[in-house]
C-alpha atoms as a PDB file:
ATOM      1  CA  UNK A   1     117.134  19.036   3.958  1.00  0.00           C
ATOM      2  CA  UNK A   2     117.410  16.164   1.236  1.00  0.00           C
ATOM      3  CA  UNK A   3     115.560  13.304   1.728  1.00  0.00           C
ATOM      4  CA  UNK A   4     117.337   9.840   1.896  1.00  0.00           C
ATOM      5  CA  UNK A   5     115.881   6.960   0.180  1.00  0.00           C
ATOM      6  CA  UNK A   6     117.577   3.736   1.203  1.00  0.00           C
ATOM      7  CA  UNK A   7     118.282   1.565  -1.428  1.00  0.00           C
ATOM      8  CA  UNK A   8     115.875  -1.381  -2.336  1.00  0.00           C
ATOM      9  CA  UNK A   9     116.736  -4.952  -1.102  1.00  0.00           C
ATOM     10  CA  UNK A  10     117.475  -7.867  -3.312  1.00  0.00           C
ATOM     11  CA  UNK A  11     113.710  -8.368  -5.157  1.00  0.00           C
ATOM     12  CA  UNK A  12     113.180 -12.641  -5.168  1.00  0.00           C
ATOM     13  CA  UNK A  13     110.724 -12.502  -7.518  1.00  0.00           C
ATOM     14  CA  UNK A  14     109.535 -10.577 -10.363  1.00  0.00           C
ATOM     15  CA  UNK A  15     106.145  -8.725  -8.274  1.00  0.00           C
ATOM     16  CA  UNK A  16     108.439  -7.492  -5.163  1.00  0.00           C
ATOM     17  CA  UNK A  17     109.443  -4.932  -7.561  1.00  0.00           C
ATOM     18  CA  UNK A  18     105.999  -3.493  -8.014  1.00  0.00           C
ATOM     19  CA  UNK A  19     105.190  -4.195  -4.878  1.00  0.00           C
ATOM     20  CA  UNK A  20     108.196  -2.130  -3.157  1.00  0.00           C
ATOM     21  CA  UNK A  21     107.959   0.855  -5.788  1.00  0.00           C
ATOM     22  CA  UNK A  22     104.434   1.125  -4.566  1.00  0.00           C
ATOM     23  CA  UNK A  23     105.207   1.303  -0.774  1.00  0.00           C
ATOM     24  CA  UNK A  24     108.129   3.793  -1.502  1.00  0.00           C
ATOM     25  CA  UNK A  25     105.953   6.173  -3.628  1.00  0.00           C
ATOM     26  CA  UNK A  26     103.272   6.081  -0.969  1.00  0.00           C
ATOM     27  CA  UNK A  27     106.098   6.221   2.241  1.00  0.00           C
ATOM     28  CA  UNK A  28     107.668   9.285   0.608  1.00  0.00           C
ATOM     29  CA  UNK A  29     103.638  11.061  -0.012  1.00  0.00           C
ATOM     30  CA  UNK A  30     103.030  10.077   3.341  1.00  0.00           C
ATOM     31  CA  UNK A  31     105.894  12.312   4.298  1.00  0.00           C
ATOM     32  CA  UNK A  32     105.025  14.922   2.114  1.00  0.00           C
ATOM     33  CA  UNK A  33     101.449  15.226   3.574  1.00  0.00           C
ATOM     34  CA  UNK A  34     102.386  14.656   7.338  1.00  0.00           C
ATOM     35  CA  UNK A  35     104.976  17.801   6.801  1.00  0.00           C
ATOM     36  CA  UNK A  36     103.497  19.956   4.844  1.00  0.00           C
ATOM     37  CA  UNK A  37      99.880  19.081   5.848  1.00  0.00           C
ATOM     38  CA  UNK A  38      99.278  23.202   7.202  1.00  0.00           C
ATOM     39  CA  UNK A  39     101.306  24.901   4.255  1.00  0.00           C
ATOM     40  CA  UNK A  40      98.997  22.569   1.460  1.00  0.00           C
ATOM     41  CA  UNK A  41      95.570  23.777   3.350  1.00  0.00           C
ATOM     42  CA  UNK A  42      96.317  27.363   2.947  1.00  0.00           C
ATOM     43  CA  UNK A  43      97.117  26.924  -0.747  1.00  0.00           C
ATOM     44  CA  UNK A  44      93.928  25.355  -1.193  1.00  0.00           C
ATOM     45  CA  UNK A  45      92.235  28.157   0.739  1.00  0.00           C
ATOM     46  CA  UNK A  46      93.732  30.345  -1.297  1.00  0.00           C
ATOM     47  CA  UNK A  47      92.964  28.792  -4.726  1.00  0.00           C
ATOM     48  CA  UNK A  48      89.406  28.138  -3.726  1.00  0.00           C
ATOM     49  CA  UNK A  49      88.860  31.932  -2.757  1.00  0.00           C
ATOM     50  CA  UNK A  50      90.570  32.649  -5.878  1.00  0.00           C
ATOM     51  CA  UNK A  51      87.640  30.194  -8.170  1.00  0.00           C
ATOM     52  CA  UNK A  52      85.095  31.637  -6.154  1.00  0.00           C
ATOM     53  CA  UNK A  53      85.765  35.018  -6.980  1.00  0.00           C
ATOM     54  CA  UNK A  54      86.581  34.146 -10.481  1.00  0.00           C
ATOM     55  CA  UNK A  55      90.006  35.288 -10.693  1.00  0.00           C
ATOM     56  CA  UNK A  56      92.744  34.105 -12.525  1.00  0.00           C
ATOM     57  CA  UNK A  57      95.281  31.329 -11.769  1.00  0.00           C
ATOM     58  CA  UNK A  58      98.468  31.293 -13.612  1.00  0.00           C
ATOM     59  CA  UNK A  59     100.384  27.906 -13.561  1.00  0.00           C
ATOM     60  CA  UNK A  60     104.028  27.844 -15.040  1.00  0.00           C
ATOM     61  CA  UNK A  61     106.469  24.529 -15.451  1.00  0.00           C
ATOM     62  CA  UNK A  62     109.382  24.172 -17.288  1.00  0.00           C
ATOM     63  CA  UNK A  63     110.807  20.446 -17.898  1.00  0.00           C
ATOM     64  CA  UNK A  64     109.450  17.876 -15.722  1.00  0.00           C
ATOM     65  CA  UNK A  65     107.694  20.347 -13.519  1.00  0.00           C
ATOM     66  CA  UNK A  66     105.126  21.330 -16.280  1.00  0.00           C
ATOM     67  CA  UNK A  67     103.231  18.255 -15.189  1.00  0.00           C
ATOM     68  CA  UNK A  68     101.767  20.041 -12.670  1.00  0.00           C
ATOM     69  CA  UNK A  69     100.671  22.948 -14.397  1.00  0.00           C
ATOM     70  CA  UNK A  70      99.280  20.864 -16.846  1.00  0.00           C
ATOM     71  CA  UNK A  71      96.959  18.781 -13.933  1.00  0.00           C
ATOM     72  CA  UNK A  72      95.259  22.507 -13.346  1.00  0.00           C
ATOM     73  CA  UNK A  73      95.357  23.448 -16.958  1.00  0.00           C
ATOM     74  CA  UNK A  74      94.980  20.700 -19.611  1.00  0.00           C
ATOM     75  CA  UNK A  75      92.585  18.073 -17.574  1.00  0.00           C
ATOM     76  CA  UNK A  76      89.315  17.357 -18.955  1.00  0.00           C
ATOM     77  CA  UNK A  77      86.832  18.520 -16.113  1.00  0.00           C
ATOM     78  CA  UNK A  78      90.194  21.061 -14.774  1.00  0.00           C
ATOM     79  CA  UNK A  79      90.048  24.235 -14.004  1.00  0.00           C
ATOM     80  CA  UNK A  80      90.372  25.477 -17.874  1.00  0.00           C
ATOM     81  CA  UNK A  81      86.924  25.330 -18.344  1.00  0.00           C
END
């Protein structure tokens, strides 16, 4: 099911911009955390009985999505150490 974002009201000054791109990014993680709260615990689970047994994890990303593989792989202090 696609999520609906409404459209932003008229901004009256140059901040309300920031301001309401703030609240909407942390409205829509909100959302993402309250839903898939149970399904983000067993990944972690998972992943953490996976470092302690020092196994591998493979991350993969193509286009946009590589961001993510590159939070677990490229960070200083990550994973990849």
């Amino acid at each position: 099911m696609a999520t609906r974002i409404e459209p932003l009201a008229r901004l009256d000054a140059a901040g309300d911009g920031v301001d309401c791109y703030l609240q909407t990014i942390q409205s829509l993680q909100q959302r993402v955390i309250q839903s898939q709260r149970a399904t983000l615990l067993k990944v972690a689970a998972r992943l953490e009985e996976a470092v302690i047994a020092r196994k591998r994890i493979f991350v993969f990303g193509t286009g946009h999505s590589h961001m993510l593989a590159e939070e677990a792989f490229c960070r200083a202090g990550g994973l990849a150490g």
